[in-house]
PDB file of N, CA and C in Angstrom:
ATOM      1  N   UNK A   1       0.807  -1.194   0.000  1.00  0.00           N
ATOM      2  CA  UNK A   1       0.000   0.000   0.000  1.00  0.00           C
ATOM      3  C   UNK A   1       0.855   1.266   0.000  1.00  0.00           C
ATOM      4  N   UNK A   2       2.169   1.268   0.823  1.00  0.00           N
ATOM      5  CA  UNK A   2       2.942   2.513   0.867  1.00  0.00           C
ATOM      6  C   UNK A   2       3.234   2.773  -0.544  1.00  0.00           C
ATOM      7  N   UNK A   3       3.531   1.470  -1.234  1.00  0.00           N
ATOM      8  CA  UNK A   3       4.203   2.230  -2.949  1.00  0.00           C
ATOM      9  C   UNK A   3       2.765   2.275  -3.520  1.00  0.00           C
ATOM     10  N   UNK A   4       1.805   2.021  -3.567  1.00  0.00           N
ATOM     11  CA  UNK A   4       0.430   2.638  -3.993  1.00  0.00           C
ATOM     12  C   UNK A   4       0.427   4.632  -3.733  1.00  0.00           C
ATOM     13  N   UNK A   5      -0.010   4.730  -2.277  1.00  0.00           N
ATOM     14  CA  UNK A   5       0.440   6.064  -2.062  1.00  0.00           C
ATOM     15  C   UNK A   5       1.454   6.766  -2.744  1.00  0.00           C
ATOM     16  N   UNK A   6       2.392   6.044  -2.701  1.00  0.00           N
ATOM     17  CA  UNK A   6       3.954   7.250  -2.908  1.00  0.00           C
ATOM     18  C   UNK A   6       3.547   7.299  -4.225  1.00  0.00           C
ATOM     19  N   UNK A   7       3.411   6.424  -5.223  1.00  0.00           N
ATOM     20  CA  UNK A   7       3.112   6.579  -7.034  1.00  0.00           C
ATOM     21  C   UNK A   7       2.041   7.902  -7.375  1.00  0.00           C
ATOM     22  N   UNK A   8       0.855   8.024  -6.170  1.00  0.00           N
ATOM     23  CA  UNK A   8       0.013   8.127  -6.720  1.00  0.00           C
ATOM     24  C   UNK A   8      -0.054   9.478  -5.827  1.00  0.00           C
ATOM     25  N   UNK A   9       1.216  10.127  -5.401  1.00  0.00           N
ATOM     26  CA  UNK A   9       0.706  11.555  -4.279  1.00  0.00           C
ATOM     27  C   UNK A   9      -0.072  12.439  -4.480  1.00  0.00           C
ATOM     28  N   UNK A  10       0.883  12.792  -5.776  1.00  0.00           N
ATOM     29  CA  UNK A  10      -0.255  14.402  -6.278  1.00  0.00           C
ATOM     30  C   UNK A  10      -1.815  13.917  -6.543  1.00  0.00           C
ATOM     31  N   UNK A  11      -2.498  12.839  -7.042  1.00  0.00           N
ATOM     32  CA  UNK A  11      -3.584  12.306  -7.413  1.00  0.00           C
ATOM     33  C   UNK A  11      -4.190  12.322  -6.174  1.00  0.00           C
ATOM     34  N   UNK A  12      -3.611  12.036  -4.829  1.00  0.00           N
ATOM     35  CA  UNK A  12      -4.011  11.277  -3.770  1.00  0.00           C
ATOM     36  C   UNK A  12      -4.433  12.831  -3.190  1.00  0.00           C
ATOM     37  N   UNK A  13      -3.789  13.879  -3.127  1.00  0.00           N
ATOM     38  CA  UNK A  13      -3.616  14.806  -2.766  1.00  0.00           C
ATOM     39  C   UNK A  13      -4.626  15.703  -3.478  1.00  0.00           C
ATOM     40  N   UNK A  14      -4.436  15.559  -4.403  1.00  0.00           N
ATOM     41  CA  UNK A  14      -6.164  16.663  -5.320  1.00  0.00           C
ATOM     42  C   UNK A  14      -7.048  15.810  -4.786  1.00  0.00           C
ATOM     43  N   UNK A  15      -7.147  14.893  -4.417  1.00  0.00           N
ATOM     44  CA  UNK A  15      -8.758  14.223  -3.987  1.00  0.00           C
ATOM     45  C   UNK A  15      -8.968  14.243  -2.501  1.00  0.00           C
ATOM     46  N   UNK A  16      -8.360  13.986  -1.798  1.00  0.00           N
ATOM     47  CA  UNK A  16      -8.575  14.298  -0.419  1.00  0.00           C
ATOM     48  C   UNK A  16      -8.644  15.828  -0.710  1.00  0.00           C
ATOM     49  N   UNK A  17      -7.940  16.892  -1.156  1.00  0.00           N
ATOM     50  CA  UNK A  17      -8.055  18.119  -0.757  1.00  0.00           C
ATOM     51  C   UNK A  17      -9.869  18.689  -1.074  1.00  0.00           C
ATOM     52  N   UNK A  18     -10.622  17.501  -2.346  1.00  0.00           N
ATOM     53  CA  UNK A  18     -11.440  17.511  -2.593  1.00  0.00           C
ATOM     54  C   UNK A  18     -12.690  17.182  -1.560  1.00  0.00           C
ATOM     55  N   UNK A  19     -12.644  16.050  -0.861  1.00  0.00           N
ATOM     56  CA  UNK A  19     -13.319  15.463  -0.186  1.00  0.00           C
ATOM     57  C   UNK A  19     -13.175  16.522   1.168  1.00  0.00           C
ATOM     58  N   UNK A  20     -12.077  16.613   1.731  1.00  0.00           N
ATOM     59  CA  UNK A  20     -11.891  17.346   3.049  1.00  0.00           C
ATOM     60  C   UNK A  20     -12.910  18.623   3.046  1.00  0.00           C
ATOM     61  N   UNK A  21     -12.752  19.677   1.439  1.00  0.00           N
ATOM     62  CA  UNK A  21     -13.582  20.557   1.519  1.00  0.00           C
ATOM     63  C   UNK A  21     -14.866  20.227   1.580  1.00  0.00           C
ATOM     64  N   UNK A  22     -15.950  19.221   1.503  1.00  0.00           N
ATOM     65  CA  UNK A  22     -16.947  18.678   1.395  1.00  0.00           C
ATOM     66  C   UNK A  22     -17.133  18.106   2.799  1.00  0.00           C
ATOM     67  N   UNK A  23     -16.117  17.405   3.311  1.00  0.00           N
ATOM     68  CA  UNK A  23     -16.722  17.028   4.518  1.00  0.00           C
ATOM     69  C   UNK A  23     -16.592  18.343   5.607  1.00  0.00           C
ATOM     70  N   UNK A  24     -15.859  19.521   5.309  1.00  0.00           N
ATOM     71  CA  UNK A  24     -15.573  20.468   6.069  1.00  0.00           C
ATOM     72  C   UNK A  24     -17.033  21.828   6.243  1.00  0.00           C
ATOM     73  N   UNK A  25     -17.636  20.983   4.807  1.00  0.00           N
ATOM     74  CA  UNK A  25     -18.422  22.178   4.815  1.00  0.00           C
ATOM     75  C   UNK A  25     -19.925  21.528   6.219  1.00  0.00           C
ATOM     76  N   UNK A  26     -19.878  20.471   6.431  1.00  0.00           N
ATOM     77  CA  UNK A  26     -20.203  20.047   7.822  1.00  0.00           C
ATOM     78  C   UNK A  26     -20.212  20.963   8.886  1.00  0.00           C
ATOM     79  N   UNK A  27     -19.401  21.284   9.193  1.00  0.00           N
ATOM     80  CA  UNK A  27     -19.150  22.272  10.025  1.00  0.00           C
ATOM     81  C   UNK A  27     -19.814  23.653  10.187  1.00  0.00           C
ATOM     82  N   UNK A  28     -19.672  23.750   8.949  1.00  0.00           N
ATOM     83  CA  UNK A  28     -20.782  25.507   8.397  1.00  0.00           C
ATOM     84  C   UNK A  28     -21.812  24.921   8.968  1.00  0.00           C
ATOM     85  N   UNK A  29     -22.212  24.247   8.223  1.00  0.00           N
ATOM     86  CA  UNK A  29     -24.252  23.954   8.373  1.00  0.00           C
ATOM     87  C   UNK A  29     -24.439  23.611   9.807  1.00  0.00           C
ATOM     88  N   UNK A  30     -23.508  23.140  10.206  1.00  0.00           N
ATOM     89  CA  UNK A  30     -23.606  22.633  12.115  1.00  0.00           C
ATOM     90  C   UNK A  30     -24.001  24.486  12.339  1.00  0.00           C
ATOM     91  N   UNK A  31     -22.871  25.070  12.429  1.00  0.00           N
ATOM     92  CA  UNK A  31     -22.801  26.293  12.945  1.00  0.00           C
ATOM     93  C   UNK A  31     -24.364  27.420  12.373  1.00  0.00           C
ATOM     94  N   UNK A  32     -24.759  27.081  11.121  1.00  0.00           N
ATOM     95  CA  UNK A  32     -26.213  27.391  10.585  1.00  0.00           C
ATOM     96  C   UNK A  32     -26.929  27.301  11.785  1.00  0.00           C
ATOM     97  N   UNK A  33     -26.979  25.643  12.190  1.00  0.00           N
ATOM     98  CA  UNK A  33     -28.374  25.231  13.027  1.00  0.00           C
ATOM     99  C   UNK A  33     -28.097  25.541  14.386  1.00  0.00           C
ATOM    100  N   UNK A  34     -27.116  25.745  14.834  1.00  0.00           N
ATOM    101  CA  UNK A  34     -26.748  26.246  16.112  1.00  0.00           C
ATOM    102  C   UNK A  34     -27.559  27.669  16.622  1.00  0.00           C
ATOM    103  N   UNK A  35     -27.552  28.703  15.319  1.00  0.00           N
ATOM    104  CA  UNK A  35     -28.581  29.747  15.623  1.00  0.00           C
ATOM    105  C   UNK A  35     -29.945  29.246  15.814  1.00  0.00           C
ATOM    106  N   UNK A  36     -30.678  28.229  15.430  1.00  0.00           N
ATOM    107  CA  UNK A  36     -32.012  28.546  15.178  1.00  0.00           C
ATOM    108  C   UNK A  36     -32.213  26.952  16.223  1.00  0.00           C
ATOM    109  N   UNK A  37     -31.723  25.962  16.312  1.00  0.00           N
ATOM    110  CA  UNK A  37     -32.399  24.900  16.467  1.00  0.00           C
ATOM    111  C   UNK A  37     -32.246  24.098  17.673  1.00  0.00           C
ATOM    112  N   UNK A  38     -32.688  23.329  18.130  1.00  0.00           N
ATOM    113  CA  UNK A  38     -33.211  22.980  19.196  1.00  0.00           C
ATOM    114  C   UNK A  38     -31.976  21.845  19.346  1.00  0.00           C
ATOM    115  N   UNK A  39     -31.968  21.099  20.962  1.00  0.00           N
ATOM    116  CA  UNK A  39     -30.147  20.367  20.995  1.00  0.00           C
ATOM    117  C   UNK A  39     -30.909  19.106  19.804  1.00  0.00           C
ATOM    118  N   UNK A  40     -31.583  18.744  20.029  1.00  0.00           N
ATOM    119  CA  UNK A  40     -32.265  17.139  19.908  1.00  0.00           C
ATOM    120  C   UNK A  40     -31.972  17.672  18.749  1.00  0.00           C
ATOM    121  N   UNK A  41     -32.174  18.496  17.990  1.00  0.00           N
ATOM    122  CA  UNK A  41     -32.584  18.861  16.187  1.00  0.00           C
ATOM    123  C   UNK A  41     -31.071  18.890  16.196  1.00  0.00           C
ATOM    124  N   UNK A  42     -30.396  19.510  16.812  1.00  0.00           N
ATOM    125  CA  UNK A  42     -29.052  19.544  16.322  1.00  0.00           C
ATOM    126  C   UNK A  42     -28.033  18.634  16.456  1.00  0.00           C
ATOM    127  N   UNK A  43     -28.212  17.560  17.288  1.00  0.00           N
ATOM    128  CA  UNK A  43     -27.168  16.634  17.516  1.00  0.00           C
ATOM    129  C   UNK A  43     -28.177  15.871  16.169  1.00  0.00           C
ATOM    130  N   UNK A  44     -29.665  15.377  15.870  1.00  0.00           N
ATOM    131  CA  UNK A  44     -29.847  14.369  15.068  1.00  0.00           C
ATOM    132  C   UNK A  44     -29.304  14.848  13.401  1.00  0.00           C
ATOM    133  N   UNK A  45     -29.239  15.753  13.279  1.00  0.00           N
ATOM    134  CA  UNK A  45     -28.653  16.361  11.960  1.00  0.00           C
ATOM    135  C   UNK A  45     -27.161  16.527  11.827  1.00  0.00           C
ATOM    136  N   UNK A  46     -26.568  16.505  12.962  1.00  0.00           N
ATOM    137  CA  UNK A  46     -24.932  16.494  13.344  1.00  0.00           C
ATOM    138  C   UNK A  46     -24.596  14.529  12.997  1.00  0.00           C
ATOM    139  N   UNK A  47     -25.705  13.819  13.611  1.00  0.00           N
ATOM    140  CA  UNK A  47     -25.456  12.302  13.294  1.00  0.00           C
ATOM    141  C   UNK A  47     -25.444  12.159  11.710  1.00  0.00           C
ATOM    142  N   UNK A  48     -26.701  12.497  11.391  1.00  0.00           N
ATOM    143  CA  UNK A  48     -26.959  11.906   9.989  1.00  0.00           C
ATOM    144  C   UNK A  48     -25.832  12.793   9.213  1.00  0.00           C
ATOM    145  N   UNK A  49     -25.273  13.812   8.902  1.00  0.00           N
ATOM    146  CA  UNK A  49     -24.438  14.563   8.050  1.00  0.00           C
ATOM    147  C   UNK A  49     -23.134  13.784   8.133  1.00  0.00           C
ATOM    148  N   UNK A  50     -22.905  13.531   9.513  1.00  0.00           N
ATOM    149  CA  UNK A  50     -21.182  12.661   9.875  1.00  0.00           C
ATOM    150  C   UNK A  50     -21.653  11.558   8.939  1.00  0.00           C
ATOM    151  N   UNK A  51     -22.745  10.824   9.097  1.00  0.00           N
ATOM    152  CA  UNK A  51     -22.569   9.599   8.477  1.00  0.00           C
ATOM    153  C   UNK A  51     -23.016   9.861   7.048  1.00  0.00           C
ATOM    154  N   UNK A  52     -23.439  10.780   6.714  1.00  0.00           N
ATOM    155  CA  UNK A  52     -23.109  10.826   5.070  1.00  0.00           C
ATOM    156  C   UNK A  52     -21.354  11.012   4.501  1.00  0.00           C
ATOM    157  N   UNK A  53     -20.731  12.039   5.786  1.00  0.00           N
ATOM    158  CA  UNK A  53     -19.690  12.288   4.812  1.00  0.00           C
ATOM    159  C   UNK A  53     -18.945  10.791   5.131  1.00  0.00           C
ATOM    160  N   UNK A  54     -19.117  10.063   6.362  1.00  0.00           N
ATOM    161  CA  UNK A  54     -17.994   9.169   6.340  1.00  0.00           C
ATOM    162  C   UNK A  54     -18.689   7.750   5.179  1.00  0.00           C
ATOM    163  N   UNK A  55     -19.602   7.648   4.639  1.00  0.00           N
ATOM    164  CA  UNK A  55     -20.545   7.162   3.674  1.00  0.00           C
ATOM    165  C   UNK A  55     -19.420   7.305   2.193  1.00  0.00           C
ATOM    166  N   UNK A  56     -19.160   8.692   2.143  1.00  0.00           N
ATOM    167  CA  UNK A  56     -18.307   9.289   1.118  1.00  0.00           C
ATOM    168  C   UNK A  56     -16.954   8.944   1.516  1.00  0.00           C
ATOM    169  N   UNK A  57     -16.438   8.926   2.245  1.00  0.00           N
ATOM    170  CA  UNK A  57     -14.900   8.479   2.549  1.00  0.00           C
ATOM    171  C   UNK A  57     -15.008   6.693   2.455  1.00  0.00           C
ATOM    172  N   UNK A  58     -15.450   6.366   2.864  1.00  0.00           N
ATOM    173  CA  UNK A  58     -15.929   4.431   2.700  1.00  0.00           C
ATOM    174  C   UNK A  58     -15.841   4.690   1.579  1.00  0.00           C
ATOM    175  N   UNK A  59     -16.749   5.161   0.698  1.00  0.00           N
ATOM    176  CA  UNK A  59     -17.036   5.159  -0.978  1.00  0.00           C
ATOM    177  C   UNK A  59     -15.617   5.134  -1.484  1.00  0.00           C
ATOM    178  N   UNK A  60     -14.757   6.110  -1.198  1.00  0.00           N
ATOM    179  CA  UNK A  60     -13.309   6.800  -1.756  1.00  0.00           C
ATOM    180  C   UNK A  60     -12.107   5.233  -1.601  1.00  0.00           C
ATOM    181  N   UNK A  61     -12.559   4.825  -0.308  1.00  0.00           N
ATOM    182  CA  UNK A  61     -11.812   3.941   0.111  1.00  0.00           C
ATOM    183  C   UNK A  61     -11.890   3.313  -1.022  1.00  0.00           C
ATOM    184  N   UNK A  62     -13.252   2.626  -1.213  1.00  0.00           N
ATOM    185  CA  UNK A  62     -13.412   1.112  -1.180  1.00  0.00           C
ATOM    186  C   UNK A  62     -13.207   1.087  -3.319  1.00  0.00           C
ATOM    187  N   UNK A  63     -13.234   1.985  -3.354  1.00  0.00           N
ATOM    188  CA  UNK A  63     -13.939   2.348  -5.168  1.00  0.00           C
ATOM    189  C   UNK A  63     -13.114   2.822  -6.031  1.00  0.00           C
ATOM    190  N   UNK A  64     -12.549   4.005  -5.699  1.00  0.00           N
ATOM    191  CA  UNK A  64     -12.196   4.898  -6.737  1.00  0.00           C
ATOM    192  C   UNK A  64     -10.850   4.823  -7.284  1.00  0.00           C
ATOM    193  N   UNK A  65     -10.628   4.841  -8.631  1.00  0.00           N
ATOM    194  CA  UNK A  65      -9.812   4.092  -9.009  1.00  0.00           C
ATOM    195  C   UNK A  65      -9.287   4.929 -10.374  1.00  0.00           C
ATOM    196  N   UNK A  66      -8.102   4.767 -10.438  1.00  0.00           N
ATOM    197  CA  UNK A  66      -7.259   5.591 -11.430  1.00  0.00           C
ATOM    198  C   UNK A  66      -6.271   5.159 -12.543  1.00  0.00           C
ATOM    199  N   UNK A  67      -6.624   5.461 -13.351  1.00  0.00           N
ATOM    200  CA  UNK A  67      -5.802   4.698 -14.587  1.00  0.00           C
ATOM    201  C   UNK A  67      -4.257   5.513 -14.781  1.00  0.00           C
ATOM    202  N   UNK A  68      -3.494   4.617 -14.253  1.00  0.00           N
ATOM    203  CA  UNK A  68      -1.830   5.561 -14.460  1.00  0.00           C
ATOM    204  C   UNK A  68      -0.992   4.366 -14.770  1.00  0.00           C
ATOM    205  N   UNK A  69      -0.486   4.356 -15.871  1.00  0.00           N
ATOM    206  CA  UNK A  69       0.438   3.379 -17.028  1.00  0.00           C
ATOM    207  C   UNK A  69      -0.492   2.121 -17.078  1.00  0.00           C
ATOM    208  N   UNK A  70      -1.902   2.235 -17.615  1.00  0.00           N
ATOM    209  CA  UNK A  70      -2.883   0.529 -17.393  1.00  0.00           C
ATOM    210  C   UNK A  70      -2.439  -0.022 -16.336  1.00  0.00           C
ATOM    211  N   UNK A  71      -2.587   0.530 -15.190  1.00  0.00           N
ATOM    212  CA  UNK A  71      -2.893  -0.014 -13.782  1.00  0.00           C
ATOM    213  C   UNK A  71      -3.776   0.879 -12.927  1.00  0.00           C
ATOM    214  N   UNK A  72      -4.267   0.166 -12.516  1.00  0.00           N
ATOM    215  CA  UNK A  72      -5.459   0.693 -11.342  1.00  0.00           C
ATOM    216  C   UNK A  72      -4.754   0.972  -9.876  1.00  0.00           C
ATOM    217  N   UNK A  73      -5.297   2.009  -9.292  1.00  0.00           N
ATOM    218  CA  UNK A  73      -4.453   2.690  -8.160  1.00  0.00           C
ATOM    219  C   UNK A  73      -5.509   3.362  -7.518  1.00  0.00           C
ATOM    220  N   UNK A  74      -5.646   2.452  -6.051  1.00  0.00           N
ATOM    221  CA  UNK A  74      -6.871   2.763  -5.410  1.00  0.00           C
ATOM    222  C   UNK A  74      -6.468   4.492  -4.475  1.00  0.00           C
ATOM    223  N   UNK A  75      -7.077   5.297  -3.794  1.00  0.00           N
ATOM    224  CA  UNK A  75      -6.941   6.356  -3.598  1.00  0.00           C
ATOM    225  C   UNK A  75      -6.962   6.233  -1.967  1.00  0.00           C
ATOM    226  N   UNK A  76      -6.241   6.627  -0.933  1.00  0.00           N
ATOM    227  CA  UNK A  76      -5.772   6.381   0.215  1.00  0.00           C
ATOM    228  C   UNK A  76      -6.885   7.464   0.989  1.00  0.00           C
ATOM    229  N   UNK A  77      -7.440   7.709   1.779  1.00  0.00           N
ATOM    230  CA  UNK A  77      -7.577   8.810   2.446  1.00  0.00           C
ATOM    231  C   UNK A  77      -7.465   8.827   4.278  1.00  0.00           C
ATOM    232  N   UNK A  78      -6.662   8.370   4.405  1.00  0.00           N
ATOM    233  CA  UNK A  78      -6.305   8.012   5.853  1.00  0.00           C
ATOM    234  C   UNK A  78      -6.377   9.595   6.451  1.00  0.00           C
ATOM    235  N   UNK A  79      -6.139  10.804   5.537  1.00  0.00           N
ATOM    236  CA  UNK A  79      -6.124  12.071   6.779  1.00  0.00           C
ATOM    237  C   UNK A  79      -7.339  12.750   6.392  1.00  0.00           C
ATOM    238  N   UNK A  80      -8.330  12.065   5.747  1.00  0.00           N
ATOM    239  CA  UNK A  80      -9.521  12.672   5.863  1.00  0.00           C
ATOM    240  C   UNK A  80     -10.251  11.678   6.886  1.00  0.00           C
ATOM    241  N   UNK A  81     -10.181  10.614   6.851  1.00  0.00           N
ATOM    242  CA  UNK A  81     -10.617   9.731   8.655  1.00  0.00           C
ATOM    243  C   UNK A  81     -10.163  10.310   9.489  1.00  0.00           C
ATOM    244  N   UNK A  82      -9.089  10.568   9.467  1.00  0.00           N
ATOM    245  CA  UNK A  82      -8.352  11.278  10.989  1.00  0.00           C
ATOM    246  C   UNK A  82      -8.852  13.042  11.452  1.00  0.00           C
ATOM    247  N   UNK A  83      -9.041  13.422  10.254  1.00  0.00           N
ATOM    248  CA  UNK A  83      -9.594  14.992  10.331  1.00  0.00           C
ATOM    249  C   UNK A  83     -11.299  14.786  10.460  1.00  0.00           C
ATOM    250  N   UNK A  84     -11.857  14.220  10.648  1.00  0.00           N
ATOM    251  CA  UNK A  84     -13.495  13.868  10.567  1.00  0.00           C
ATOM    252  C   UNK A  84     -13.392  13.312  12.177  1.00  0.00           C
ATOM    253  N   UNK A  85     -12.504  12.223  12.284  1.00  0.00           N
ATOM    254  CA  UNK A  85     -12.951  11.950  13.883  1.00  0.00           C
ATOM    255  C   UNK A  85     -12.212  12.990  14.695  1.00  0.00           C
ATOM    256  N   UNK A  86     -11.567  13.734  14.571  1.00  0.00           N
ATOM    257  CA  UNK A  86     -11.223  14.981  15.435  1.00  0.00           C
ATOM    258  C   UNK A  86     -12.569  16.066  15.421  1.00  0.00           C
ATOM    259  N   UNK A  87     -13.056  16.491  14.430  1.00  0.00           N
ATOM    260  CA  UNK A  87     -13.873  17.049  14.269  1.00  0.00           C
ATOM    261  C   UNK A  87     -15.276  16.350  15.480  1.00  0.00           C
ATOM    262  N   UNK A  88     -15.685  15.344  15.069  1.00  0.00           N
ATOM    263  CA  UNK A  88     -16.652  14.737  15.478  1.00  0.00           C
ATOM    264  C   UNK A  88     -16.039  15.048  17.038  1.00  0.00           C
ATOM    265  N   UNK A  89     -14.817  14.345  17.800  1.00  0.00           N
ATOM    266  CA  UNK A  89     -14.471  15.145  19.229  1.00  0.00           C
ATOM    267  C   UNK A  89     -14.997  16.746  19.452  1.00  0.00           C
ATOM    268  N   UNK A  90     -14.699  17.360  18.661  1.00  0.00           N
ATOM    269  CA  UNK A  90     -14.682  19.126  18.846  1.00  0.00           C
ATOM    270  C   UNK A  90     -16.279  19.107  18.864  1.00  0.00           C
ATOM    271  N   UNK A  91     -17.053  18.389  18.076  1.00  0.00           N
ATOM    272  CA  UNK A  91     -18.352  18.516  18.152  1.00  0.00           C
ATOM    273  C   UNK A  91     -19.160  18.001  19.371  1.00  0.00           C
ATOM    274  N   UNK A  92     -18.457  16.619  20.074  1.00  0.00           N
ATOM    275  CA  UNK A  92     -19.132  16.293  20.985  1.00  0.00           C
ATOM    276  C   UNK A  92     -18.808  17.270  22.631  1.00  0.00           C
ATOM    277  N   UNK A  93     -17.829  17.971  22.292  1.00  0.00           N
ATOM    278  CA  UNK A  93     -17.334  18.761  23.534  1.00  0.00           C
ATOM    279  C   UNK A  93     -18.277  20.369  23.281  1.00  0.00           C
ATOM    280  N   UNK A  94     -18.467  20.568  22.028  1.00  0.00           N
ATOM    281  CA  UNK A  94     -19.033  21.920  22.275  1.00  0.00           C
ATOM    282  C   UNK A  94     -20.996  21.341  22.297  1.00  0.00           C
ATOM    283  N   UNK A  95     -21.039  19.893  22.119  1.00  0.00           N
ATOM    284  CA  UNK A  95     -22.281  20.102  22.618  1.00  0.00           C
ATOM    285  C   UNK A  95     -22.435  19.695  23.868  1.00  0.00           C
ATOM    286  N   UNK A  96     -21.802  18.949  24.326  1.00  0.00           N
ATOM    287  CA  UNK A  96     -21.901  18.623  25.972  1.00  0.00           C
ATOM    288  C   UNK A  96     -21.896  20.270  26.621  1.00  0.00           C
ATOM    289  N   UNK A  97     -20.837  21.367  26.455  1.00  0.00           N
ATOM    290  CA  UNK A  97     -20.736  22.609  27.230  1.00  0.00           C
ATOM    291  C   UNK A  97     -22.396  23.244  26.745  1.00  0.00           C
ATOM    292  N   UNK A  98     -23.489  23.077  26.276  1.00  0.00           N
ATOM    293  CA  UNK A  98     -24.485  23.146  25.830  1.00  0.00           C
ATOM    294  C   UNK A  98     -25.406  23.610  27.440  1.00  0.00           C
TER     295      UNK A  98
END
């Protein structure tokens, strides 16, 4: 898997930078419903959104695939898991201070 990654950086690197902005925009819409909505409304819309974007990172994992010299080269995203469950921490601490 390491010489998968190393072949495939810059590729690996436009797509996570892709995905990260998508799962980042999570965060906005959290901060949206924070003005207007109720905890129950906001933690059940904080669940279902995490599990769409990590829905999309599974997808990235398990799928996506790149043609470089007729070989297939699956796409790594190990620091968009790691930046999503930090997030998900920061989220469960600013709703507990609630």
């Amino acid at each position: 898997m390491s010489a998968i990654r190393n072949n495939n950086n810059n590729n690996n690197n436009n797509n996570k930078q892709t995905y990260t902005k998508s799962c980042a925009e999570i965060g906005t819409w959290i901060k949206k419903w924070r003005e207007n909505a109720s905890i129950e409304n906001r933690l059940s819309e904080l669940s279902l959104q995490t599990q769409m974007c990590r829905k999309k990172i599974n997808t990235i994992e398990e799928g996506i695939q790149i043609k470089d010299d007729q070989e297939e080269k699956v796409i790594i995203t190990d620091a968009i898991t790691s930046q999503i469950d930090v997030q998900e921490k920061n989220w469960k601490v600013s709703e507990e201070s609630l």
